[in-house]
PDB file of N, CA and C in Angstrom:
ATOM      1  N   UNK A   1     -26.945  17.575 -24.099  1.00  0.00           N
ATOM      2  CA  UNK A   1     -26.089  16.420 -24.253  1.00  0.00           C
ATOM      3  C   UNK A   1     -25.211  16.299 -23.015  1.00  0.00           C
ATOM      4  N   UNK A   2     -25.139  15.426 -22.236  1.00  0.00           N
ATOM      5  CA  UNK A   2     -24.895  15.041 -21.432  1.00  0.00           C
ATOM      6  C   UNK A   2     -23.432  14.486 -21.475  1.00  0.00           C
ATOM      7  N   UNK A   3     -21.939  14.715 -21.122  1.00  0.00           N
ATOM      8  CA  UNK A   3     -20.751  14.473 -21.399  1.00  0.00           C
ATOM      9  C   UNK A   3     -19.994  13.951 -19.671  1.00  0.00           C
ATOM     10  N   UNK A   4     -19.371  12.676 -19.995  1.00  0.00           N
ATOM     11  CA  UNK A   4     -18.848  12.110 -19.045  1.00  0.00           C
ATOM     12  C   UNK A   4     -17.621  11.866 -19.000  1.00  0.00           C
ATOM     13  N   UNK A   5     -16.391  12.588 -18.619  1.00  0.00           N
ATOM     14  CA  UNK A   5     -14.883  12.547 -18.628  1.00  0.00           C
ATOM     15  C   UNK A   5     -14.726  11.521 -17.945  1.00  0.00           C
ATOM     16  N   UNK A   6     -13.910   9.566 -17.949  1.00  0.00           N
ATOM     17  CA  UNK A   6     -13.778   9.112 -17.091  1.00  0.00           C
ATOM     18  C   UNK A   6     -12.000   9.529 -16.753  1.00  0.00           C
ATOM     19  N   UNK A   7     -11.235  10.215 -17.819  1.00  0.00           N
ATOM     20  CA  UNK A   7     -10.022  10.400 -17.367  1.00  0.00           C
ATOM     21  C   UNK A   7      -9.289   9.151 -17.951  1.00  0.00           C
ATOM     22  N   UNK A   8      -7.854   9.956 -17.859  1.00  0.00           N
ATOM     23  CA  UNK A   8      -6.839   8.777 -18.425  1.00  0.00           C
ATOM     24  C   UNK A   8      -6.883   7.301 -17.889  1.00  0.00           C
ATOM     25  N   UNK A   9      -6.475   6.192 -18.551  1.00  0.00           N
ATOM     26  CA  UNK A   9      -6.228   5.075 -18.100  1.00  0.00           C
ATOM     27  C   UNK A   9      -5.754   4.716 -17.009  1.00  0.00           C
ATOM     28  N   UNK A  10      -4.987   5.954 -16.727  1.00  0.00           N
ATOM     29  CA  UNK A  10      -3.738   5.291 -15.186  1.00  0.00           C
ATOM     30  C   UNK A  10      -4.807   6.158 -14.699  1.00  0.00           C
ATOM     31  N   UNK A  11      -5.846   7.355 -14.221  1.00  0.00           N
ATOM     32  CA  UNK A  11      -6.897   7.935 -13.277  1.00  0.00           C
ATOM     33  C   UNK A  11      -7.655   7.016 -13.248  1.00  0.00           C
ATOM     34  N   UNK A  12      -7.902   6.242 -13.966  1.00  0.00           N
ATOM     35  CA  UNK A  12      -9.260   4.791 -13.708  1.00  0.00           C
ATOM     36  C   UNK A  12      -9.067   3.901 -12.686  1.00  0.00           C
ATOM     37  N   UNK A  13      -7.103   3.718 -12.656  1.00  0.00           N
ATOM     38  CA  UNK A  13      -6.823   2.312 -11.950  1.00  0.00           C
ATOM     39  C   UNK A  13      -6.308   3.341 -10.557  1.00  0.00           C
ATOM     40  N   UNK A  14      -6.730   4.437 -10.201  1.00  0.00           N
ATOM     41  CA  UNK A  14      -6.191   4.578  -8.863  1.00  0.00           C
ATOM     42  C   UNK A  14      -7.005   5.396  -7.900  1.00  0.00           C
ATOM     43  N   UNK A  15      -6.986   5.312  -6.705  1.00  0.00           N
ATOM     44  CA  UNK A  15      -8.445   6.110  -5.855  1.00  0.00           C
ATOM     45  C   UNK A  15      -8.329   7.188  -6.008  1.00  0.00           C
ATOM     46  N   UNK A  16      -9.704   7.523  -6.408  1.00  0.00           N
ATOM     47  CA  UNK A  16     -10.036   8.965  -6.963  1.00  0.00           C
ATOM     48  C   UNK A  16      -9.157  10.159  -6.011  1.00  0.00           C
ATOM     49  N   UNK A  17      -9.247  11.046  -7.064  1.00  0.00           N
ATOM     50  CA  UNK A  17      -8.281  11.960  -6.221  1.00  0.00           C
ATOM     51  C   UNK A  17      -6.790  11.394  -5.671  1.00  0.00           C
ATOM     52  N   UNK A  18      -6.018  10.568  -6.146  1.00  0.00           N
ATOM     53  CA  UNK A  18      -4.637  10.037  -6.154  1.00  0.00           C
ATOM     54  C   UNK A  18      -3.740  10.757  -6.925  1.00  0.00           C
ATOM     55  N   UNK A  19      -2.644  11.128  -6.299  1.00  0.00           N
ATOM     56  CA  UNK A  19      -1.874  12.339  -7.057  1.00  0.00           C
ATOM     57  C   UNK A  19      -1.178  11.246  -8.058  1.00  0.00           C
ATOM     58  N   UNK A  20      -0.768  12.273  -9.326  1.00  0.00           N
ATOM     59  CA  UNK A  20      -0.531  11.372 -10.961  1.00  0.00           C
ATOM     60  C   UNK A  20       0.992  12.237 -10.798  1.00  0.00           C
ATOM     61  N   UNK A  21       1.330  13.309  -9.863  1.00  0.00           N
ATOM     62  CA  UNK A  21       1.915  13.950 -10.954  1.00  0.00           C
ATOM     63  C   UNK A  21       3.520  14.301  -9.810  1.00  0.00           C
ATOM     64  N   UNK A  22       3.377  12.663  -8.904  1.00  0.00           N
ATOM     65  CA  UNK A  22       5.124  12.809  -7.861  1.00  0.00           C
ATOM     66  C   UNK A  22       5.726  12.092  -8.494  1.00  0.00           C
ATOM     67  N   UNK A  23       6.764  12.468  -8.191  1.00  0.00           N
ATOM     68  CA  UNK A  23       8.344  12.048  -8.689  1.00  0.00           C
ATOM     69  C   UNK A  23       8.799  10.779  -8.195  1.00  0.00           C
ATOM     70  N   UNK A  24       9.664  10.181  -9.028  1.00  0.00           N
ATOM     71  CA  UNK A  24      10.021   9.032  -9.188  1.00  0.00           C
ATOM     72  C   UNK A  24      10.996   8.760  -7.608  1.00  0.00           C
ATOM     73  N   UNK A  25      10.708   8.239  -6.931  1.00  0.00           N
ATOM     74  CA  UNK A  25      12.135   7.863  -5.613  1.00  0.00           C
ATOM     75  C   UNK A  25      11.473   7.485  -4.435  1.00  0.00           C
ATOM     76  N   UNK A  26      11.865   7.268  -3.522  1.00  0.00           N
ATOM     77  CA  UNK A  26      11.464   6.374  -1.912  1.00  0.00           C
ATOM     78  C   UNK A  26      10.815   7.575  -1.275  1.00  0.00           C
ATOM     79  N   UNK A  27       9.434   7.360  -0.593  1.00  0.00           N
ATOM     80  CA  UNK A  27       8.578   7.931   0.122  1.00  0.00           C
ATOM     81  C   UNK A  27       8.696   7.501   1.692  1.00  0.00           C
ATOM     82  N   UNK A  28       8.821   8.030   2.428  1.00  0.00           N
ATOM     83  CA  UNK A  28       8.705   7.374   3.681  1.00  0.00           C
ATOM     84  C   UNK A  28       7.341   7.786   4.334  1.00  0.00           C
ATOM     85  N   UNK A  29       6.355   6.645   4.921  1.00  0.00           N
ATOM     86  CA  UNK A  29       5.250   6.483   5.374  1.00  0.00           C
ATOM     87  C   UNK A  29       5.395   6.397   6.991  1.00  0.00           C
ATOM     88  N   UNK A  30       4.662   7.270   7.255  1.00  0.00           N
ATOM     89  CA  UNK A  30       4.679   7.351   8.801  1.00  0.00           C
ATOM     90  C   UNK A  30       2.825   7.821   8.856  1.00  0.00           C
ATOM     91  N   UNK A  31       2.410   7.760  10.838  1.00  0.00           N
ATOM     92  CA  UNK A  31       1.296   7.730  11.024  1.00  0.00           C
ATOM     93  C   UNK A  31       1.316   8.502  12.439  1.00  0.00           C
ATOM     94  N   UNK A  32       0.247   9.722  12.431  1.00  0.00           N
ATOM     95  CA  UNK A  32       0.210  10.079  13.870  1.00  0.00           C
ATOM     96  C   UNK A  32      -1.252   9.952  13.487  1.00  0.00           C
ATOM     97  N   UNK A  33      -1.712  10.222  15.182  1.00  0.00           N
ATOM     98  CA  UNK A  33      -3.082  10.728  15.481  1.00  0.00           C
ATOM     99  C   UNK A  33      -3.620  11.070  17.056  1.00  0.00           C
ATOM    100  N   UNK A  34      -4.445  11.080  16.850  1.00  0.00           N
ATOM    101  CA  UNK A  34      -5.057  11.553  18.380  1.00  0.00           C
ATOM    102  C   UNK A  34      -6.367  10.485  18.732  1.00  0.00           C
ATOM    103  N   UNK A  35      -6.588  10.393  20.083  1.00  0.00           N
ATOM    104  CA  UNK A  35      -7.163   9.181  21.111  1.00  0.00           C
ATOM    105  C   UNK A  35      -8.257  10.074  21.597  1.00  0.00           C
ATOM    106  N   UNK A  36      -9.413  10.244  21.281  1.00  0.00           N
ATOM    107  CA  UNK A  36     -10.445  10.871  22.104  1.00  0.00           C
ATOM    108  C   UNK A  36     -11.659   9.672  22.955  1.00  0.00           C
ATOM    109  N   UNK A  37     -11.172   9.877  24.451  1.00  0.00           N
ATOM    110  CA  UNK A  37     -11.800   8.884  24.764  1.00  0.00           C
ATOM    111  C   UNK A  37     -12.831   9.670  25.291  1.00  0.00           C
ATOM    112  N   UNK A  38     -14.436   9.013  25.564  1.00  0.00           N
ATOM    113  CA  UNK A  38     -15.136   9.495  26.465  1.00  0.00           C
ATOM    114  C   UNK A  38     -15.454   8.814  27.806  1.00  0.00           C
ATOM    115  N   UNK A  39     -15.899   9.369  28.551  1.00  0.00           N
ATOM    116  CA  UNK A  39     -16.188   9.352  29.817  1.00  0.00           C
ATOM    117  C   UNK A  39     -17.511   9.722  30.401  1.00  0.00           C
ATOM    118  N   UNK A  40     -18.555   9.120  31.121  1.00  0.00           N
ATOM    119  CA  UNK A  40     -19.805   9.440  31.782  1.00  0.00           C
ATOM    120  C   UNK A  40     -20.111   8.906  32.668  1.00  0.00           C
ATOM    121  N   UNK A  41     -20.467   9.524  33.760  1.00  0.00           N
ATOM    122  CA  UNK A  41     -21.059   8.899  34.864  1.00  0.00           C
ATOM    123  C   UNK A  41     -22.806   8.994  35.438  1.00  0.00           C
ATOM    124  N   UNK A  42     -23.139   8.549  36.306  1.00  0.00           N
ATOM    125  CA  UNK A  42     -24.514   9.452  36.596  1.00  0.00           C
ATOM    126  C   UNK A  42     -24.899  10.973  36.156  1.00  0.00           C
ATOM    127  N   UNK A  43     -23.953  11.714  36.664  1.00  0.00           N
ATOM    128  CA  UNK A  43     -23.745  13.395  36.554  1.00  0.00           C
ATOM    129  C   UNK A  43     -23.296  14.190  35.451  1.00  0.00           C
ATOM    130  N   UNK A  44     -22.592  13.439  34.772  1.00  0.00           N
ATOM    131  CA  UNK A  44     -21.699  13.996  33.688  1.00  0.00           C
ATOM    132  C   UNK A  44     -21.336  13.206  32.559  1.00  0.00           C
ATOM    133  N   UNK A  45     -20.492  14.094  31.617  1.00  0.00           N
ATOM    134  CA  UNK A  45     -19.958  13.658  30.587  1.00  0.00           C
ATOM    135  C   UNK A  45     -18.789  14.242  30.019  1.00  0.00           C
ATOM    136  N   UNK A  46     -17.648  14.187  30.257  1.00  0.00           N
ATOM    137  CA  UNK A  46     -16.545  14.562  29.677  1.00  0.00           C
ATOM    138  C   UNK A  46     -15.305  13.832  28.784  1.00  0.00           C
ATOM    139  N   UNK A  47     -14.483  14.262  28.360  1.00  0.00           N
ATOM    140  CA  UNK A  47     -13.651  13.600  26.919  1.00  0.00           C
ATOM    141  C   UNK A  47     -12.063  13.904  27.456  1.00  0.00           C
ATOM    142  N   UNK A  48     -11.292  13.177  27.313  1.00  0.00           N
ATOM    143  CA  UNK A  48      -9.991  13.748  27.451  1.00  0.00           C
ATOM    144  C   UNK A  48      -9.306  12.884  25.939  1.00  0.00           C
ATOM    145  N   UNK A  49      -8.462  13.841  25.617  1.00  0.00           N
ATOM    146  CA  UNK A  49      -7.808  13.557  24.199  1.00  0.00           C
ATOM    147  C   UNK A  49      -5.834  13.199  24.716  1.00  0.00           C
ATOM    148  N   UNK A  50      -5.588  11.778  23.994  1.00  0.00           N
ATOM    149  CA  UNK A  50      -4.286  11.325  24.209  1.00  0.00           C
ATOM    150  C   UNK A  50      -3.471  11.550  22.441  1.00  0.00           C
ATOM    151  N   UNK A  51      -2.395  12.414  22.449  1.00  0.00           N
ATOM    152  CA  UNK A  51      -2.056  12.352  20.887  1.00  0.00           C
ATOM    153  C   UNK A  51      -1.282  10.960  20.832  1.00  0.00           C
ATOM    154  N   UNK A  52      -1.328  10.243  19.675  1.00  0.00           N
ATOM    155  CA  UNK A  52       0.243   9.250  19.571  1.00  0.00           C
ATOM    156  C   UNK A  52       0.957   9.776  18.976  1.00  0.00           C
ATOM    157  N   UNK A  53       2.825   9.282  19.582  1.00  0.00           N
ATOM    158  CA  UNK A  53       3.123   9.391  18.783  1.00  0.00           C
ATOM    159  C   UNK A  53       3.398   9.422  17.322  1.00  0.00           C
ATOM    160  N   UNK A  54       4.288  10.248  16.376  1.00  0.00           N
ATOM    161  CA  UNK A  54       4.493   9.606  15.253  1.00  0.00           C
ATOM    162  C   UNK A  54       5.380   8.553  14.949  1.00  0.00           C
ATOM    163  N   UNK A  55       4.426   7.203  14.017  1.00  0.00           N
ATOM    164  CA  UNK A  55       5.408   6.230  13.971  1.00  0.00           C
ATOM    165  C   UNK A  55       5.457   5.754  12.531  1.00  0.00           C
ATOM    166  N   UNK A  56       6.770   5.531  12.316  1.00  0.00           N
ATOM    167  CA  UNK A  56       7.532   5.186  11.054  1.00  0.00           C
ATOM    168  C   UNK A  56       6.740   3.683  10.483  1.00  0.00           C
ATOM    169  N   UNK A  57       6.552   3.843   9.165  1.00  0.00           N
ATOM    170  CA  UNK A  57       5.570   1.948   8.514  1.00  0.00           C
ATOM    171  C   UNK A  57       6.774   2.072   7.689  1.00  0.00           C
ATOM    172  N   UNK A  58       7.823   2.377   7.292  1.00  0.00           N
ATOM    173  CA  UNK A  58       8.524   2.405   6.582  1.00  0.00           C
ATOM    174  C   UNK A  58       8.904   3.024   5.141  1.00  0.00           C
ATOM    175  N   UNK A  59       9.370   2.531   4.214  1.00  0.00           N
ATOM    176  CA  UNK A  59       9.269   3.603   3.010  1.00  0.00           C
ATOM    177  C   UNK A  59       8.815   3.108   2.193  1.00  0.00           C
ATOM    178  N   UNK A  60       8.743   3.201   1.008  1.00  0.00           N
ATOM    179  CA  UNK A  60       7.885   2.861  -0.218  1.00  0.00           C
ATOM    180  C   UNK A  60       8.598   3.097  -1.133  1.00  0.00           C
ATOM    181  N   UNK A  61       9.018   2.233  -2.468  1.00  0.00           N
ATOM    182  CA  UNK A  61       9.680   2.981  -4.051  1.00  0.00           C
ATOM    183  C   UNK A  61       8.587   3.057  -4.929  1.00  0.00           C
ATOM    184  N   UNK A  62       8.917   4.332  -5.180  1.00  0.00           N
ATOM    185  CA  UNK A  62       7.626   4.760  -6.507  1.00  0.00           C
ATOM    186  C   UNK A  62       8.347   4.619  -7.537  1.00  0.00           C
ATOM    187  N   UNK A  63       7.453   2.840  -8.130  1.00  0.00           N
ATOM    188  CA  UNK A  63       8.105   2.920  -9.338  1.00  0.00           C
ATOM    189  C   UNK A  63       6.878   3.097 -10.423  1.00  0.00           C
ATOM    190  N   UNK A  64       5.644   2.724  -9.441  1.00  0.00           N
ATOM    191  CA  UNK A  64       4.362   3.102 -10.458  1.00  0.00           C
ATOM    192  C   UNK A  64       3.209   3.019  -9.665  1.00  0.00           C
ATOM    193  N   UNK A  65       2.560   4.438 -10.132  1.00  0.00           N
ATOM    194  CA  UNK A  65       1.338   4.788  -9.385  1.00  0.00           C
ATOM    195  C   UNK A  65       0.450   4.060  -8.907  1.00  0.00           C
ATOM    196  N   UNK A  66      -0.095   2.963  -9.938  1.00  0.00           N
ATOM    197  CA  UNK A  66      -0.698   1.597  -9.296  1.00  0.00           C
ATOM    198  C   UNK A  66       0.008   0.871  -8.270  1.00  0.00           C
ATOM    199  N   UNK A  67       1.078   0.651  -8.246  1.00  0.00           N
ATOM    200  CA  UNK A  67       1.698  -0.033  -7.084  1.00  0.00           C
ATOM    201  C   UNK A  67       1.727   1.024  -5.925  1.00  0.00           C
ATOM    202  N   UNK A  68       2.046   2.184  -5.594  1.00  0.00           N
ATOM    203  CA  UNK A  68       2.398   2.785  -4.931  1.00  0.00           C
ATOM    204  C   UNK A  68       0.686   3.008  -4.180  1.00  0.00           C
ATOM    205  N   UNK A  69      -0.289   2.969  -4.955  1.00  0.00           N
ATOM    206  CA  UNK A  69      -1.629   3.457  -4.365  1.00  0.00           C
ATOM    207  C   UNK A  69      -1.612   1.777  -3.752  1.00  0.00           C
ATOM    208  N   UNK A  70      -1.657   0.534  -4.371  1.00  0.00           N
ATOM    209  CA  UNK A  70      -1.906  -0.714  -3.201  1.00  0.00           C
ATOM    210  C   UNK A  70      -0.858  -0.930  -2.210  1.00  0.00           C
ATOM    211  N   UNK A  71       0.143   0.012  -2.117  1.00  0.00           N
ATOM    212  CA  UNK A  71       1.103  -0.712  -0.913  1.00  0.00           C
ATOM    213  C   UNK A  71       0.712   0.707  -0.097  1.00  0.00           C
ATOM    214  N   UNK A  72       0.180   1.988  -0.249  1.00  0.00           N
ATOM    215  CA  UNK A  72       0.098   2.478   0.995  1.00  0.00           C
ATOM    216  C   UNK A  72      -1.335   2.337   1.477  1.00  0.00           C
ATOM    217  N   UNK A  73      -2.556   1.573   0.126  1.00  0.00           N
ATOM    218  CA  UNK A  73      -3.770   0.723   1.108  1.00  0.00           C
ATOM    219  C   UNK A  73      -3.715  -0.149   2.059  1.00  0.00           C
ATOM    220  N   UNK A  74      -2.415  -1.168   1.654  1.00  0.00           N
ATOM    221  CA  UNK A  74      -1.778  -2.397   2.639  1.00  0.00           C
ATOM    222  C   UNK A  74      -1.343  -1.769   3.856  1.00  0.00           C
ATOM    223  N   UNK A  75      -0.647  -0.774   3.956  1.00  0.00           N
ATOM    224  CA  UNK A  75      -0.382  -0.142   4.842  1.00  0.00           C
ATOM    225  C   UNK A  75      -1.066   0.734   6.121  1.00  0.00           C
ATOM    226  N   UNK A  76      -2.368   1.409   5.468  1.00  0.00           N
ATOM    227  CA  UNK A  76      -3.133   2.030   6.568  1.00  0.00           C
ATOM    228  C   UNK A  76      -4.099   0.959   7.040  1.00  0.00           C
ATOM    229  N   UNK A  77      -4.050  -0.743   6.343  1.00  0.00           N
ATOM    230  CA  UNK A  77      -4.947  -1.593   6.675  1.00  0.00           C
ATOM    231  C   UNK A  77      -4.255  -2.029   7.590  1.00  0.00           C
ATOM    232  N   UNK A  78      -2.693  -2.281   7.237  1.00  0.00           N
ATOM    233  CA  UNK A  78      -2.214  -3.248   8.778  1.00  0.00           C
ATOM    234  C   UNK A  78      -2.083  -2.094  10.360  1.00  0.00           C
ATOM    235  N   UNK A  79      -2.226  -0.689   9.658  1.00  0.00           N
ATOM    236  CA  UNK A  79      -2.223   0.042  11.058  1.00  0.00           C
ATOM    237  C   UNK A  79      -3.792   0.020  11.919  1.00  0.00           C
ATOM    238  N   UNK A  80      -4.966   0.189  10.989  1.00  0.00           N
ATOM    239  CA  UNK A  80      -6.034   0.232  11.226  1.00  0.00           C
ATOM    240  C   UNK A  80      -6.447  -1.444  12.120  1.00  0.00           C
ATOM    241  N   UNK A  81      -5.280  -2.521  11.679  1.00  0.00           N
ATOM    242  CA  UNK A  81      -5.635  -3.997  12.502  1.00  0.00           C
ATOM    243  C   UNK A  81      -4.264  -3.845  13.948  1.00  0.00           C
ATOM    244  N   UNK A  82      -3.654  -2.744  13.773  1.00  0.00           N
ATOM    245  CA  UNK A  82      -2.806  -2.617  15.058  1.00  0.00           C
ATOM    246  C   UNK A  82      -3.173  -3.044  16.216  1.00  0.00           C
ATOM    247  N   UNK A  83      -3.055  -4.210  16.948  1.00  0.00           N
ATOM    248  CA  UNK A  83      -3.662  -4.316  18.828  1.00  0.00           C
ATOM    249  C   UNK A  83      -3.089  -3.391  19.177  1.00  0.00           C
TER     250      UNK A  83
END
């Protein structure tokens, strides 16, 4: 017999693996990363790596897990459309 847990109501409405279990108050959202560019010429091929800084998207109020999972999707979408 074959058994399928889909999980509580509020685990259905949020991306898998989304923590259920932080505390109620303002999160502040920030973003680093690293720049690996490559490089090749006739002869070669090499990479040099630029880190960015870390930069502040602002904070967030957790007043409910569903909201809090679509405003930090909104968020890595407007960094991911960054010029």
């Amino acid at each position: 017999m074959l058994l399928y847990n889909d999980g509580s109501k509020l685990a259905q409405s949020l991306p898998f693996g989304f923590p259920q279990d932080l505390d109620q108050g303002t999160y502040a959202i920030t973003v680093a990363g690293t720049i690996c560019t490559i490089y090749y010429t006739d002869t070669s091929c090499y990479t040099e790596t630029t880190a960015l800084p870390t930069l502040s998207l602002g904070t967030i109020q957790l007043t409910s897990f569903t909201t809090l999972a679509k405003r930090l999707s909104q968020a890595a979408h407007n960094v991911a459309e960054w010029p």
